[in-house]
PDB file of N, CA and C in Angstrom:
ATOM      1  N   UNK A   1       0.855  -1.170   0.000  1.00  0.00           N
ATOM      2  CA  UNK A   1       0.000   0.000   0.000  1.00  0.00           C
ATOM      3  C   UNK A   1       0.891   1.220   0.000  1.00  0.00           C
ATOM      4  N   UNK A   2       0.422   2.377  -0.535  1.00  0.00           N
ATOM      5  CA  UNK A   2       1.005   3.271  -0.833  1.00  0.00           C
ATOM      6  C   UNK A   2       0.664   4.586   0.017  1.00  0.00           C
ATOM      7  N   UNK A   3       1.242   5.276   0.547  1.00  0.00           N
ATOM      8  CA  UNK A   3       1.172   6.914   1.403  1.00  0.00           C
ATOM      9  C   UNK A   3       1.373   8.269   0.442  1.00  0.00           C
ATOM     10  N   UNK A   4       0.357   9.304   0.784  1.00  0.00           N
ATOM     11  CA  UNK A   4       0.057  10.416   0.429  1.00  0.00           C
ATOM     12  C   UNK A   4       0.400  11.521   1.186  1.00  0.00           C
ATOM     13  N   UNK A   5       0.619  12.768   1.025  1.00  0.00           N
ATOM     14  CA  UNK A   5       1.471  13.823   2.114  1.00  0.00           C
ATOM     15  C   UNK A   5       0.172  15.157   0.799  1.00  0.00           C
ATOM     16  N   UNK A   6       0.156  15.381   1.840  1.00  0.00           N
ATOM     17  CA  UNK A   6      -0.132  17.255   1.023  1.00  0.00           C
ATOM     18  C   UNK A   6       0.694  18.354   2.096  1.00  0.00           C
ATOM     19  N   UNK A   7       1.567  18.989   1.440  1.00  0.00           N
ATOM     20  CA  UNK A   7       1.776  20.273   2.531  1.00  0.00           C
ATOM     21  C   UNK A   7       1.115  21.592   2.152  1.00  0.00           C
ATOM     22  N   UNK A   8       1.197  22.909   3.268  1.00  0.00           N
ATOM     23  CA  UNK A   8      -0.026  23.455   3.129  1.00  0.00           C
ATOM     24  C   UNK A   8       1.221  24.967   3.872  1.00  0.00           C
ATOM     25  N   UNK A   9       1.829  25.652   2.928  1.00  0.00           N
ATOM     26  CA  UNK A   9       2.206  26.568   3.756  1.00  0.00           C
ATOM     27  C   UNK A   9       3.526  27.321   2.304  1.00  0.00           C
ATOM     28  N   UNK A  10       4.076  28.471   2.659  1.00  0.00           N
ATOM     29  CA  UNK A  10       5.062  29.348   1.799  1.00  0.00           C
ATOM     30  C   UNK A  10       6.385  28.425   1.448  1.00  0.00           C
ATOM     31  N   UNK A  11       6.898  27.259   2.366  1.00  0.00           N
ATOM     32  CA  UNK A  11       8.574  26.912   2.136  1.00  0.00           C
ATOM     33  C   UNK A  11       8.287  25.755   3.033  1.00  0.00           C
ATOM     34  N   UNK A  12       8.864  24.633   3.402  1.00  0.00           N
ATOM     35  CA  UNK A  12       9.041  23.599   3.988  1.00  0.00           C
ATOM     36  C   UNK A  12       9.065  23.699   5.360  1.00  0.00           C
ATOM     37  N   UNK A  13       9.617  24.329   6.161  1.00  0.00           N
ATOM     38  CA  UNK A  13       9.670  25.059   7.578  1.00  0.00           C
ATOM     39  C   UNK A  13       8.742  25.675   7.822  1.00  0.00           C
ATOM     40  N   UNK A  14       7.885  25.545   8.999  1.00  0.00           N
ATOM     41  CA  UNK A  14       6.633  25.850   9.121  1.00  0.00           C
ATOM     42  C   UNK A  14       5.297  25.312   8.467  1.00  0.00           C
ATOM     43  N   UNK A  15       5.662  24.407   7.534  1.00  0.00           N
ATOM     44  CA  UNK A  15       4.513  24.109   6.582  1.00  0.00           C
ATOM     45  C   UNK A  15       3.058  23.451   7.337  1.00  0.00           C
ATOM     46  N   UNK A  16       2.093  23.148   7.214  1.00  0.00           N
ATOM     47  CA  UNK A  16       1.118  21.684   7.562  1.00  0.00           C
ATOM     48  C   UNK A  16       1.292  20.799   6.359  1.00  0.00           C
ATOM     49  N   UNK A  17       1.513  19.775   7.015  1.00  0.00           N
ATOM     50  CA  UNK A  17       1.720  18.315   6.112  1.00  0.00           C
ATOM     51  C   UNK A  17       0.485  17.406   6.869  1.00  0.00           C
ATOM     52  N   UNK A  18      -0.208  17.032   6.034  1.00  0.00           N
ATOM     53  CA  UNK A  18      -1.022  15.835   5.887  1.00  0.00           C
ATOM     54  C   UNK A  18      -0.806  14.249   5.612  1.00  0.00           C
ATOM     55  N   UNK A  19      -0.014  13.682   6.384  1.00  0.00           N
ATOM     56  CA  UNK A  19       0.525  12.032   5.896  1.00  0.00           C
ATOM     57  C   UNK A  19      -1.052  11.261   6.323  1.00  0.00           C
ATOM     58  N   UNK A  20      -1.267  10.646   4.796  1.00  0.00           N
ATOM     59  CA  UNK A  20      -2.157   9.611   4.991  1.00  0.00           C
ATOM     60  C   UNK A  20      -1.486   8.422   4.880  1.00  0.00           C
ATOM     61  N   UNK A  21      -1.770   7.177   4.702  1.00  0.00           N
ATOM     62  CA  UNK A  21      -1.250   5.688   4.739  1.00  0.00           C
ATOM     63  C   UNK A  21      -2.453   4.750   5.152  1.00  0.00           C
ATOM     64  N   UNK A  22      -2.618   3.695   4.724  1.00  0.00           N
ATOM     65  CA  UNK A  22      -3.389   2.683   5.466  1.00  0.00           C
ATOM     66  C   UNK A  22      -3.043   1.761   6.507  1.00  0.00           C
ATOM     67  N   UNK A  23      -4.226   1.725   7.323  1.00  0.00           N
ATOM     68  CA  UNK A  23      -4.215   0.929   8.538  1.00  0.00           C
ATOM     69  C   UNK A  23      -3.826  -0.490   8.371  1.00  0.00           C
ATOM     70  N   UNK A  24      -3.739  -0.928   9.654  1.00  0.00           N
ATOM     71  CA  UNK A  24      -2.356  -2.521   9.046  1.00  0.00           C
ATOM     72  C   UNK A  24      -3.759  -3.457   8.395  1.00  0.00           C
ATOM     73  N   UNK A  25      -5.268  -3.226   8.718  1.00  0.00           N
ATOM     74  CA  UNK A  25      -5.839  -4.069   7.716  1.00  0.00           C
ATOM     75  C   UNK A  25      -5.713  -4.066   6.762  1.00  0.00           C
ATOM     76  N   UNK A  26      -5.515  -2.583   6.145  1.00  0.00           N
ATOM     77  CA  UNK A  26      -5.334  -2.549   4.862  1.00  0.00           C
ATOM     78  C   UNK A  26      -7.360  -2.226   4.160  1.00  0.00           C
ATOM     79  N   UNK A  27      -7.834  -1.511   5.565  1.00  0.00           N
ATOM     80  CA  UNK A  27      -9.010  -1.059   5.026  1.00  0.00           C
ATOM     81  C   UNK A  27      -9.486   0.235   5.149  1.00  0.00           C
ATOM     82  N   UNK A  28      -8.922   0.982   5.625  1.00  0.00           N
ATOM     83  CA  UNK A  28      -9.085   2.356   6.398  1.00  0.00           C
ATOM     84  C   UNK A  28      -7.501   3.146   6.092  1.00  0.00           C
ATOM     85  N   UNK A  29      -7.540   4.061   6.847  1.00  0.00           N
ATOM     86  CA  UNK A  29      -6.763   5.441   6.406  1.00  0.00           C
ATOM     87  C   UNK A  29      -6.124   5.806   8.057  1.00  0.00           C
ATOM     88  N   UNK A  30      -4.850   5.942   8.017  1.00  0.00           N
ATOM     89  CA  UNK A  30      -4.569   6.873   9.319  1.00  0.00           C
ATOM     90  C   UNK A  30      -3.664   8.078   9.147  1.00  0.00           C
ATOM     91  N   UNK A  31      -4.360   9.089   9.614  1.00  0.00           N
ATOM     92  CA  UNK A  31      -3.512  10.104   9.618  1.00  0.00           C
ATOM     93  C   UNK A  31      -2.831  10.864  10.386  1.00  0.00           C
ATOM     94  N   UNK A  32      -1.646  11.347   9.991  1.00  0.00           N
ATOM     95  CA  UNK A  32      -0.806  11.770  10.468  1.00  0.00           C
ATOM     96  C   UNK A  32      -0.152  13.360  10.504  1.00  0.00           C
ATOM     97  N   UNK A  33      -0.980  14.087  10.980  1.00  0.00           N
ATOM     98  CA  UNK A  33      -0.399  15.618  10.700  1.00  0.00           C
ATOM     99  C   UNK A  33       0.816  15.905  11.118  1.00  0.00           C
ATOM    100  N   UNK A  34       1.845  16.725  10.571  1.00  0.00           N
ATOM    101  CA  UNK A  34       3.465  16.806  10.857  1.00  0.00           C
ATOM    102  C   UNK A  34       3.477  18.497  11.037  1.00  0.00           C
ATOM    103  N   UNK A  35       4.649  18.753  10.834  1.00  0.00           N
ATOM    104  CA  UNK A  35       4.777  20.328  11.037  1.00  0.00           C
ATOM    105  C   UNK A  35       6.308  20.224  10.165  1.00  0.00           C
ATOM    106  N   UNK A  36       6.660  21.146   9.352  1.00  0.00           N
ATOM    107  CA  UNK A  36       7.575  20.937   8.527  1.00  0.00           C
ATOM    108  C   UNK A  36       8.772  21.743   9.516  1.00  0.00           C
ATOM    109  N   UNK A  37      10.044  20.766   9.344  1.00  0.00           N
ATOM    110  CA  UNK A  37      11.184  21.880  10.247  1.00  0.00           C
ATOM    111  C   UNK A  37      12.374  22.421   8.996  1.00  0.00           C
ATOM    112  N   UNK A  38      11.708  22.192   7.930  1.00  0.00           N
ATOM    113  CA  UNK A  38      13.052  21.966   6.741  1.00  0.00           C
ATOM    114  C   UNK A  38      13.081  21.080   5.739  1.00  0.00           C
ATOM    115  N   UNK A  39      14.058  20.864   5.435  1.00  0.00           N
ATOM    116  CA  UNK A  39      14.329  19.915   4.417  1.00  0.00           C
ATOM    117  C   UNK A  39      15.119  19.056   5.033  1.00  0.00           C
ATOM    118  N   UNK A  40      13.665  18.335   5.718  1.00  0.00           N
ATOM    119  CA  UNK A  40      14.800  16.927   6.828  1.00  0.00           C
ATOM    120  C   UNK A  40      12.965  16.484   6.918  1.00  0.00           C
ATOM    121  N   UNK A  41      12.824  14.997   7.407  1.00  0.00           N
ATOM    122  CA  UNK A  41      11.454  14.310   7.557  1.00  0.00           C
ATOM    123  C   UNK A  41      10.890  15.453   8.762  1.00  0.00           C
ATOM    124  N   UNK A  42       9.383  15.754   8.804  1.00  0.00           N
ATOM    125  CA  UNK A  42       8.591  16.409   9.214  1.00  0.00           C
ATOM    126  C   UNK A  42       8.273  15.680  10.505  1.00  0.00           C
ATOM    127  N   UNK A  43       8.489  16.158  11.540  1.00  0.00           N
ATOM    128  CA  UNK A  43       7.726  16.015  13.230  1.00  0.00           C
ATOM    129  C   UNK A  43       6.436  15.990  12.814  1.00  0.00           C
ATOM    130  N   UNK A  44       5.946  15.093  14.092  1.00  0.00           N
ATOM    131  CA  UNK A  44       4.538  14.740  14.215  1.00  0.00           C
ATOM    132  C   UNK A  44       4.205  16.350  14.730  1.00  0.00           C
ATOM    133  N   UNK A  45       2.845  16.411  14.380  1.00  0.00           N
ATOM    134  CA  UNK A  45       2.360  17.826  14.922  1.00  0.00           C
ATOM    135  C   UNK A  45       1.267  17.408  16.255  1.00  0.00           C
ATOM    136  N   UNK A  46       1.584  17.617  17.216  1.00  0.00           N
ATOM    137  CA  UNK A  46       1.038  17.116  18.159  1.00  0.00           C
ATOM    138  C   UNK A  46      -0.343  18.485  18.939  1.00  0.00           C
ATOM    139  N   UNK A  47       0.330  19.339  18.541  1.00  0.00           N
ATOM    140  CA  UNK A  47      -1.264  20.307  18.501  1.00  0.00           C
ATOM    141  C   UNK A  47      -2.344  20.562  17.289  1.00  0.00           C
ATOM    142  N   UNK A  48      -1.559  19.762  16.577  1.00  0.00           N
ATOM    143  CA  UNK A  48      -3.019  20.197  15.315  1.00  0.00           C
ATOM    144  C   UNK A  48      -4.101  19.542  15.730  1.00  0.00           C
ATOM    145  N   UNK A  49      -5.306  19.910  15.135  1.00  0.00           N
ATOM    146  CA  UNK A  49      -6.799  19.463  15.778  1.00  0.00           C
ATOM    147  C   UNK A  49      -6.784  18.909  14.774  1.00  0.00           C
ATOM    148  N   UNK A  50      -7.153  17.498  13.954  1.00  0.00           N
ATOM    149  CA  UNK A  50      -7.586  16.962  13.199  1.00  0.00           C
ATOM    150  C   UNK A  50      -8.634  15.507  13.020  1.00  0.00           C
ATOM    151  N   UNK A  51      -9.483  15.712  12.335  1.00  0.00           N
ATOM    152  CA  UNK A  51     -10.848  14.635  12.600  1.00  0.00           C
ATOM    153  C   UNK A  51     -10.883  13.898  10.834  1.00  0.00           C
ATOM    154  N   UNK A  52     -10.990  12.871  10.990  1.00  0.00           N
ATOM    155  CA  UNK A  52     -11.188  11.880   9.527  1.00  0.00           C
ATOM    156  C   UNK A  52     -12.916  12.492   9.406  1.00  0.00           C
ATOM    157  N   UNK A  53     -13.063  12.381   8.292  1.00  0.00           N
ATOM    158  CA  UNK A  53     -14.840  12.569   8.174  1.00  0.00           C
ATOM    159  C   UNK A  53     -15.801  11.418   7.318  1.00  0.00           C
ATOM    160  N   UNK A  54     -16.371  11.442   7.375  1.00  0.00           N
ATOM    161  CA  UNK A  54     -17.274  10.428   6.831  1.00  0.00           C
ATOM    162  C   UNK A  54     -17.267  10.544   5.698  1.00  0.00           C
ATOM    163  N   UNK A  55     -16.811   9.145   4.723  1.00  0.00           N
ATOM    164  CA  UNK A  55     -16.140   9.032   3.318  1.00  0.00           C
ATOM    165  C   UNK A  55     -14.462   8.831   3.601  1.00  0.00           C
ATOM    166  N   UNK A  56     -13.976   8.988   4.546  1.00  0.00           N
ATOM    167  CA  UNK A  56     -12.636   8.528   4.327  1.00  0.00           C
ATOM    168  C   UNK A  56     -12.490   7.143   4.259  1.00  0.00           C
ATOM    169  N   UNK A  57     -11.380   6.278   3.983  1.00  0.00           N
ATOM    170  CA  UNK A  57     -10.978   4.982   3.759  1.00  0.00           C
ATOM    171  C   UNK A  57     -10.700   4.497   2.455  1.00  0.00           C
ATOM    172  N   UNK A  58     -10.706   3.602   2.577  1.00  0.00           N
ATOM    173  CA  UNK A  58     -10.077   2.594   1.230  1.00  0.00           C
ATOM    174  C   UNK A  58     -10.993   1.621   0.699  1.00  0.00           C
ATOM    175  N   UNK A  59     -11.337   2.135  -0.832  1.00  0.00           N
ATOM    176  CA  UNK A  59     -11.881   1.576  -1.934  1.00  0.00           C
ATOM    177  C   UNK A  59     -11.794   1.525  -2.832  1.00  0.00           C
ATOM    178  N   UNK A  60     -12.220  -0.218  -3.473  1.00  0.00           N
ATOM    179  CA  UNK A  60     -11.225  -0.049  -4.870  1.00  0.00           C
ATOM    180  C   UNK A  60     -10.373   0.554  -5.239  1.00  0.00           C
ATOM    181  N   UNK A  61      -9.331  -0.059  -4.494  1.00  0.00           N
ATOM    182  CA  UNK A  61      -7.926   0.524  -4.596  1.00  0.00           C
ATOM    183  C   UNK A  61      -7.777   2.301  -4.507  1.00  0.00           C
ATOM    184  N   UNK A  62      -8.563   3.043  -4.284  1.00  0.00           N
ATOM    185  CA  UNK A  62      -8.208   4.169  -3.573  1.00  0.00           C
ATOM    186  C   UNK A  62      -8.063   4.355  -2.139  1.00  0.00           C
ATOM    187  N   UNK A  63      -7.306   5.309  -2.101  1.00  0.00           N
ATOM    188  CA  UNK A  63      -7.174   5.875  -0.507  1.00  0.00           C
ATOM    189  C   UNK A  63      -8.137   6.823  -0.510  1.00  0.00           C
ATOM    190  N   UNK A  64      -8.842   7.446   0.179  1.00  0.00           N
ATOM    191  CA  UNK A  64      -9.466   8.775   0.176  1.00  0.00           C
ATOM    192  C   UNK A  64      -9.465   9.466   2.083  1.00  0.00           C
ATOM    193  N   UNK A  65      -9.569  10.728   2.453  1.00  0.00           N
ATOM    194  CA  UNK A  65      -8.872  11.345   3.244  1.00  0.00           C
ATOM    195  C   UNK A  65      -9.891  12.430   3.504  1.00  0.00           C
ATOM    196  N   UNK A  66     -10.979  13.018   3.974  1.00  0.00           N
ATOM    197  CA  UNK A  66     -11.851  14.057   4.286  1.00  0.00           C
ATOM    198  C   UNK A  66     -11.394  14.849   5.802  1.00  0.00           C
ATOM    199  N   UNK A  67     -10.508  15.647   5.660  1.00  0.00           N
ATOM    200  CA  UNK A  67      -9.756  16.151   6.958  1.00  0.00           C
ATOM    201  C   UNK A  67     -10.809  16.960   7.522  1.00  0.00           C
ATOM    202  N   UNK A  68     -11.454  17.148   8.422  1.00  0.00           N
ATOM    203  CA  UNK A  68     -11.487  18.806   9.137  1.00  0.00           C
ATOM    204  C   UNK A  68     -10.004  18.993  10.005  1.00  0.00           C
ATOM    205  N   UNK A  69      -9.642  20.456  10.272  1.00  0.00           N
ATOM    206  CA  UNK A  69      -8.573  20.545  11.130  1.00  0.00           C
ATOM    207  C   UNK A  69      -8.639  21.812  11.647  1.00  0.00           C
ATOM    208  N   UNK A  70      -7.987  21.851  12.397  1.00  0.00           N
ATOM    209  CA  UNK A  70      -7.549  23.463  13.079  1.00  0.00           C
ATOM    210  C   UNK A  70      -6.098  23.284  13.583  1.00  0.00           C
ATOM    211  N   UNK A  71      -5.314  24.036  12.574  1.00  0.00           N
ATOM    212  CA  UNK A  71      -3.811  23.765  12.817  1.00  0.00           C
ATOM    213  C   UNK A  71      -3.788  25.576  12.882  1.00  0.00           C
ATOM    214  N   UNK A  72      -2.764  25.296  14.280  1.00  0.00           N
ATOM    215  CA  UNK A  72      -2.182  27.057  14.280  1.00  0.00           C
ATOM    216  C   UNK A  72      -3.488  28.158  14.416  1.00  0.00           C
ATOM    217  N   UNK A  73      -4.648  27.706  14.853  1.00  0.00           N
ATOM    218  CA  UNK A  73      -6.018  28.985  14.850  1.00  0.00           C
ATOM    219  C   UNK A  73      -6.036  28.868  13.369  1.00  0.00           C
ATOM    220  N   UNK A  74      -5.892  28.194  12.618  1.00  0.00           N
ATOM    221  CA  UNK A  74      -6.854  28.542  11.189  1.00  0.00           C
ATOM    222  C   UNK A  74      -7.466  27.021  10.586  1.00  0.00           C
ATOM    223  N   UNK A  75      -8.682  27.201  10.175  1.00  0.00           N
ATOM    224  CA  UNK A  75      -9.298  26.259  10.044  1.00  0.00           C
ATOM    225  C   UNK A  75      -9.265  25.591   8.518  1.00  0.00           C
ATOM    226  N   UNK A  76      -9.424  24.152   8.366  1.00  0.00           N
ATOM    227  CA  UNK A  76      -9.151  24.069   6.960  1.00  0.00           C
ATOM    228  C   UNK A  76     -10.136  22.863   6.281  1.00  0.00           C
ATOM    229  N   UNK A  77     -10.354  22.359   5.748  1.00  0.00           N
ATOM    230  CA  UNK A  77     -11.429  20.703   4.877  1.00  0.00           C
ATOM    231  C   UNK A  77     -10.038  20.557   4.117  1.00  0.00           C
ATOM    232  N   UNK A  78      -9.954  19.299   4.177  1.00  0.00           N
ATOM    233  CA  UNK A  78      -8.961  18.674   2.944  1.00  0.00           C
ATOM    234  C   UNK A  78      -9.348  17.737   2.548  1.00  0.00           C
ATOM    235  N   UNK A  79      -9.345  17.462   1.416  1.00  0.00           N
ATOM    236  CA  UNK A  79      -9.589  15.953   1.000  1.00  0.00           C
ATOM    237  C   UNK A  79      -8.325  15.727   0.056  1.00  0.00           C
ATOM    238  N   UNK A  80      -8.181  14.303   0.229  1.00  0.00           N
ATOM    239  CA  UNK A  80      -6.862  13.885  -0.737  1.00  0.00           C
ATOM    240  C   UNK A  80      -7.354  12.184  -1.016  1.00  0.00           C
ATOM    241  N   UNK A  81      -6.935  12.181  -2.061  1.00  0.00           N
ATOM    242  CA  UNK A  81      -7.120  10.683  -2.574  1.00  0.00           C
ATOM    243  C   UNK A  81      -6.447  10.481  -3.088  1.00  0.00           C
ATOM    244  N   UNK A  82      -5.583   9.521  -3.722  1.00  0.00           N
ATOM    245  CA  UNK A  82      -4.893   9.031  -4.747  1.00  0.00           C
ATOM    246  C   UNK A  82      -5.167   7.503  -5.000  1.00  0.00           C
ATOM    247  N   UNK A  83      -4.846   6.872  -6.233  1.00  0.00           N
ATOM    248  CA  UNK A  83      -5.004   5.481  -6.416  1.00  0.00           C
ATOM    249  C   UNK A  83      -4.308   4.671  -6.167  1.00  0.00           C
ATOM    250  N   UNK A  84      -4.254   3.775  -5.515  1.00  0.00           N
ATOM    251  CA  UNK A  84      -2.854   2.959  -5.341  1.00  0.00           C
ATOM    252  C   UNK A  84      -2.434   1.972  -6.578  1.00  0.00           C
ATOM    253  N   UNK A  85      -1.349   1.191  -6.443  1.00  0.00           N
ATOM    254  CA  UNK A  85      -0.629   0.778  -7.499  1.00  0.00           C
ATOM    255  C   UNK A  85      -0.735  -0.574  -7.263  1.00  0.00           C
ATOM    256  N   UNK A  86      -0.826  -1.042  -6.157  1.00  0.00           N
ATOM    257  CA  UNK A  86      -1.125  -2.604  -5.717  1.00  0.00           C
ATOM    258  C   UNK A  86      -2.228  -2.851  -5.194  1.00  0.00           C
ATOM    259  N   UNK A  87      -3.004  -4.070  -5.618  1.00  0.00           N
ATOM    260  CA  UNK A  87      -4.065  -4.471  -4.878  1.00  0.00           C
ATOM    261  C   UNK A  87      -4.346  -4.692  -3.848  1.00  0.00           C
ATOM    262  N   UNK A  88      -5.015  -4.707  -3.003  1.00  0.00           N
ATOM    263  CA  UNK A  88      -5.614  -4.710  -1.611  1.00  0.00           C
ATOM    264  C   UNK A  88      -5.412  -6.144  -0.916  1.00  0.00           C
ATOM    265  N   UNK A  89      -4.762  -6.859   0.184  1.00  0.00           N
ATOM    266  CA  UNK A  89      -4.309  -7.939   0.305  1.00  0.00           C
ATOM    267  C   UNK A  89      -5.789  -8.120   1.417  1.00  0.00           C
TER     268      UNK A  89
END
């Protein structure tokens, strides 16, 4: 299974990053909000407010991702999907 990132900000430092990936069933979605420090792997963001919404998970081989969040006092909806490349075990 394959992982998705959206970042959300001017330069890498400071950014919001969105890591999706699937759960070890391999039926659902977990996410992972980061906080960008650079151009080095992104820290977990441990104050962002973030909620999965109804429609997220994995079908027919898509991922799909319906964020609400509140990172930093500003509020945001994301959705991200992409298709994966391998079938669903």
């Amino acid at each position: 299974m394959s992982w998705i990132g959206l970042g959300q900000g001017e330069q890498m430092s400071g950014a919001n990053i969105f890591m999706i990936y699937a759960d070890a069933a391999g039926t659902n979605v977990t996410l992972s909000p980061r906080l960008g420090t650079g151009n080095q792997q992104p820290n977990s963001d441990t104050t962002a407010e973030v909620t999965l919404l109804d429609g997220s998970g994995i079908s027919n081989n898509m991922m799909v991702a319906n964020v609400r969040c509140k990172v930093h006092e500003v509020f945001c909806v994301v959705q991200m999907l992409t298709l994966t490349r391998f079938k669903l075990r």
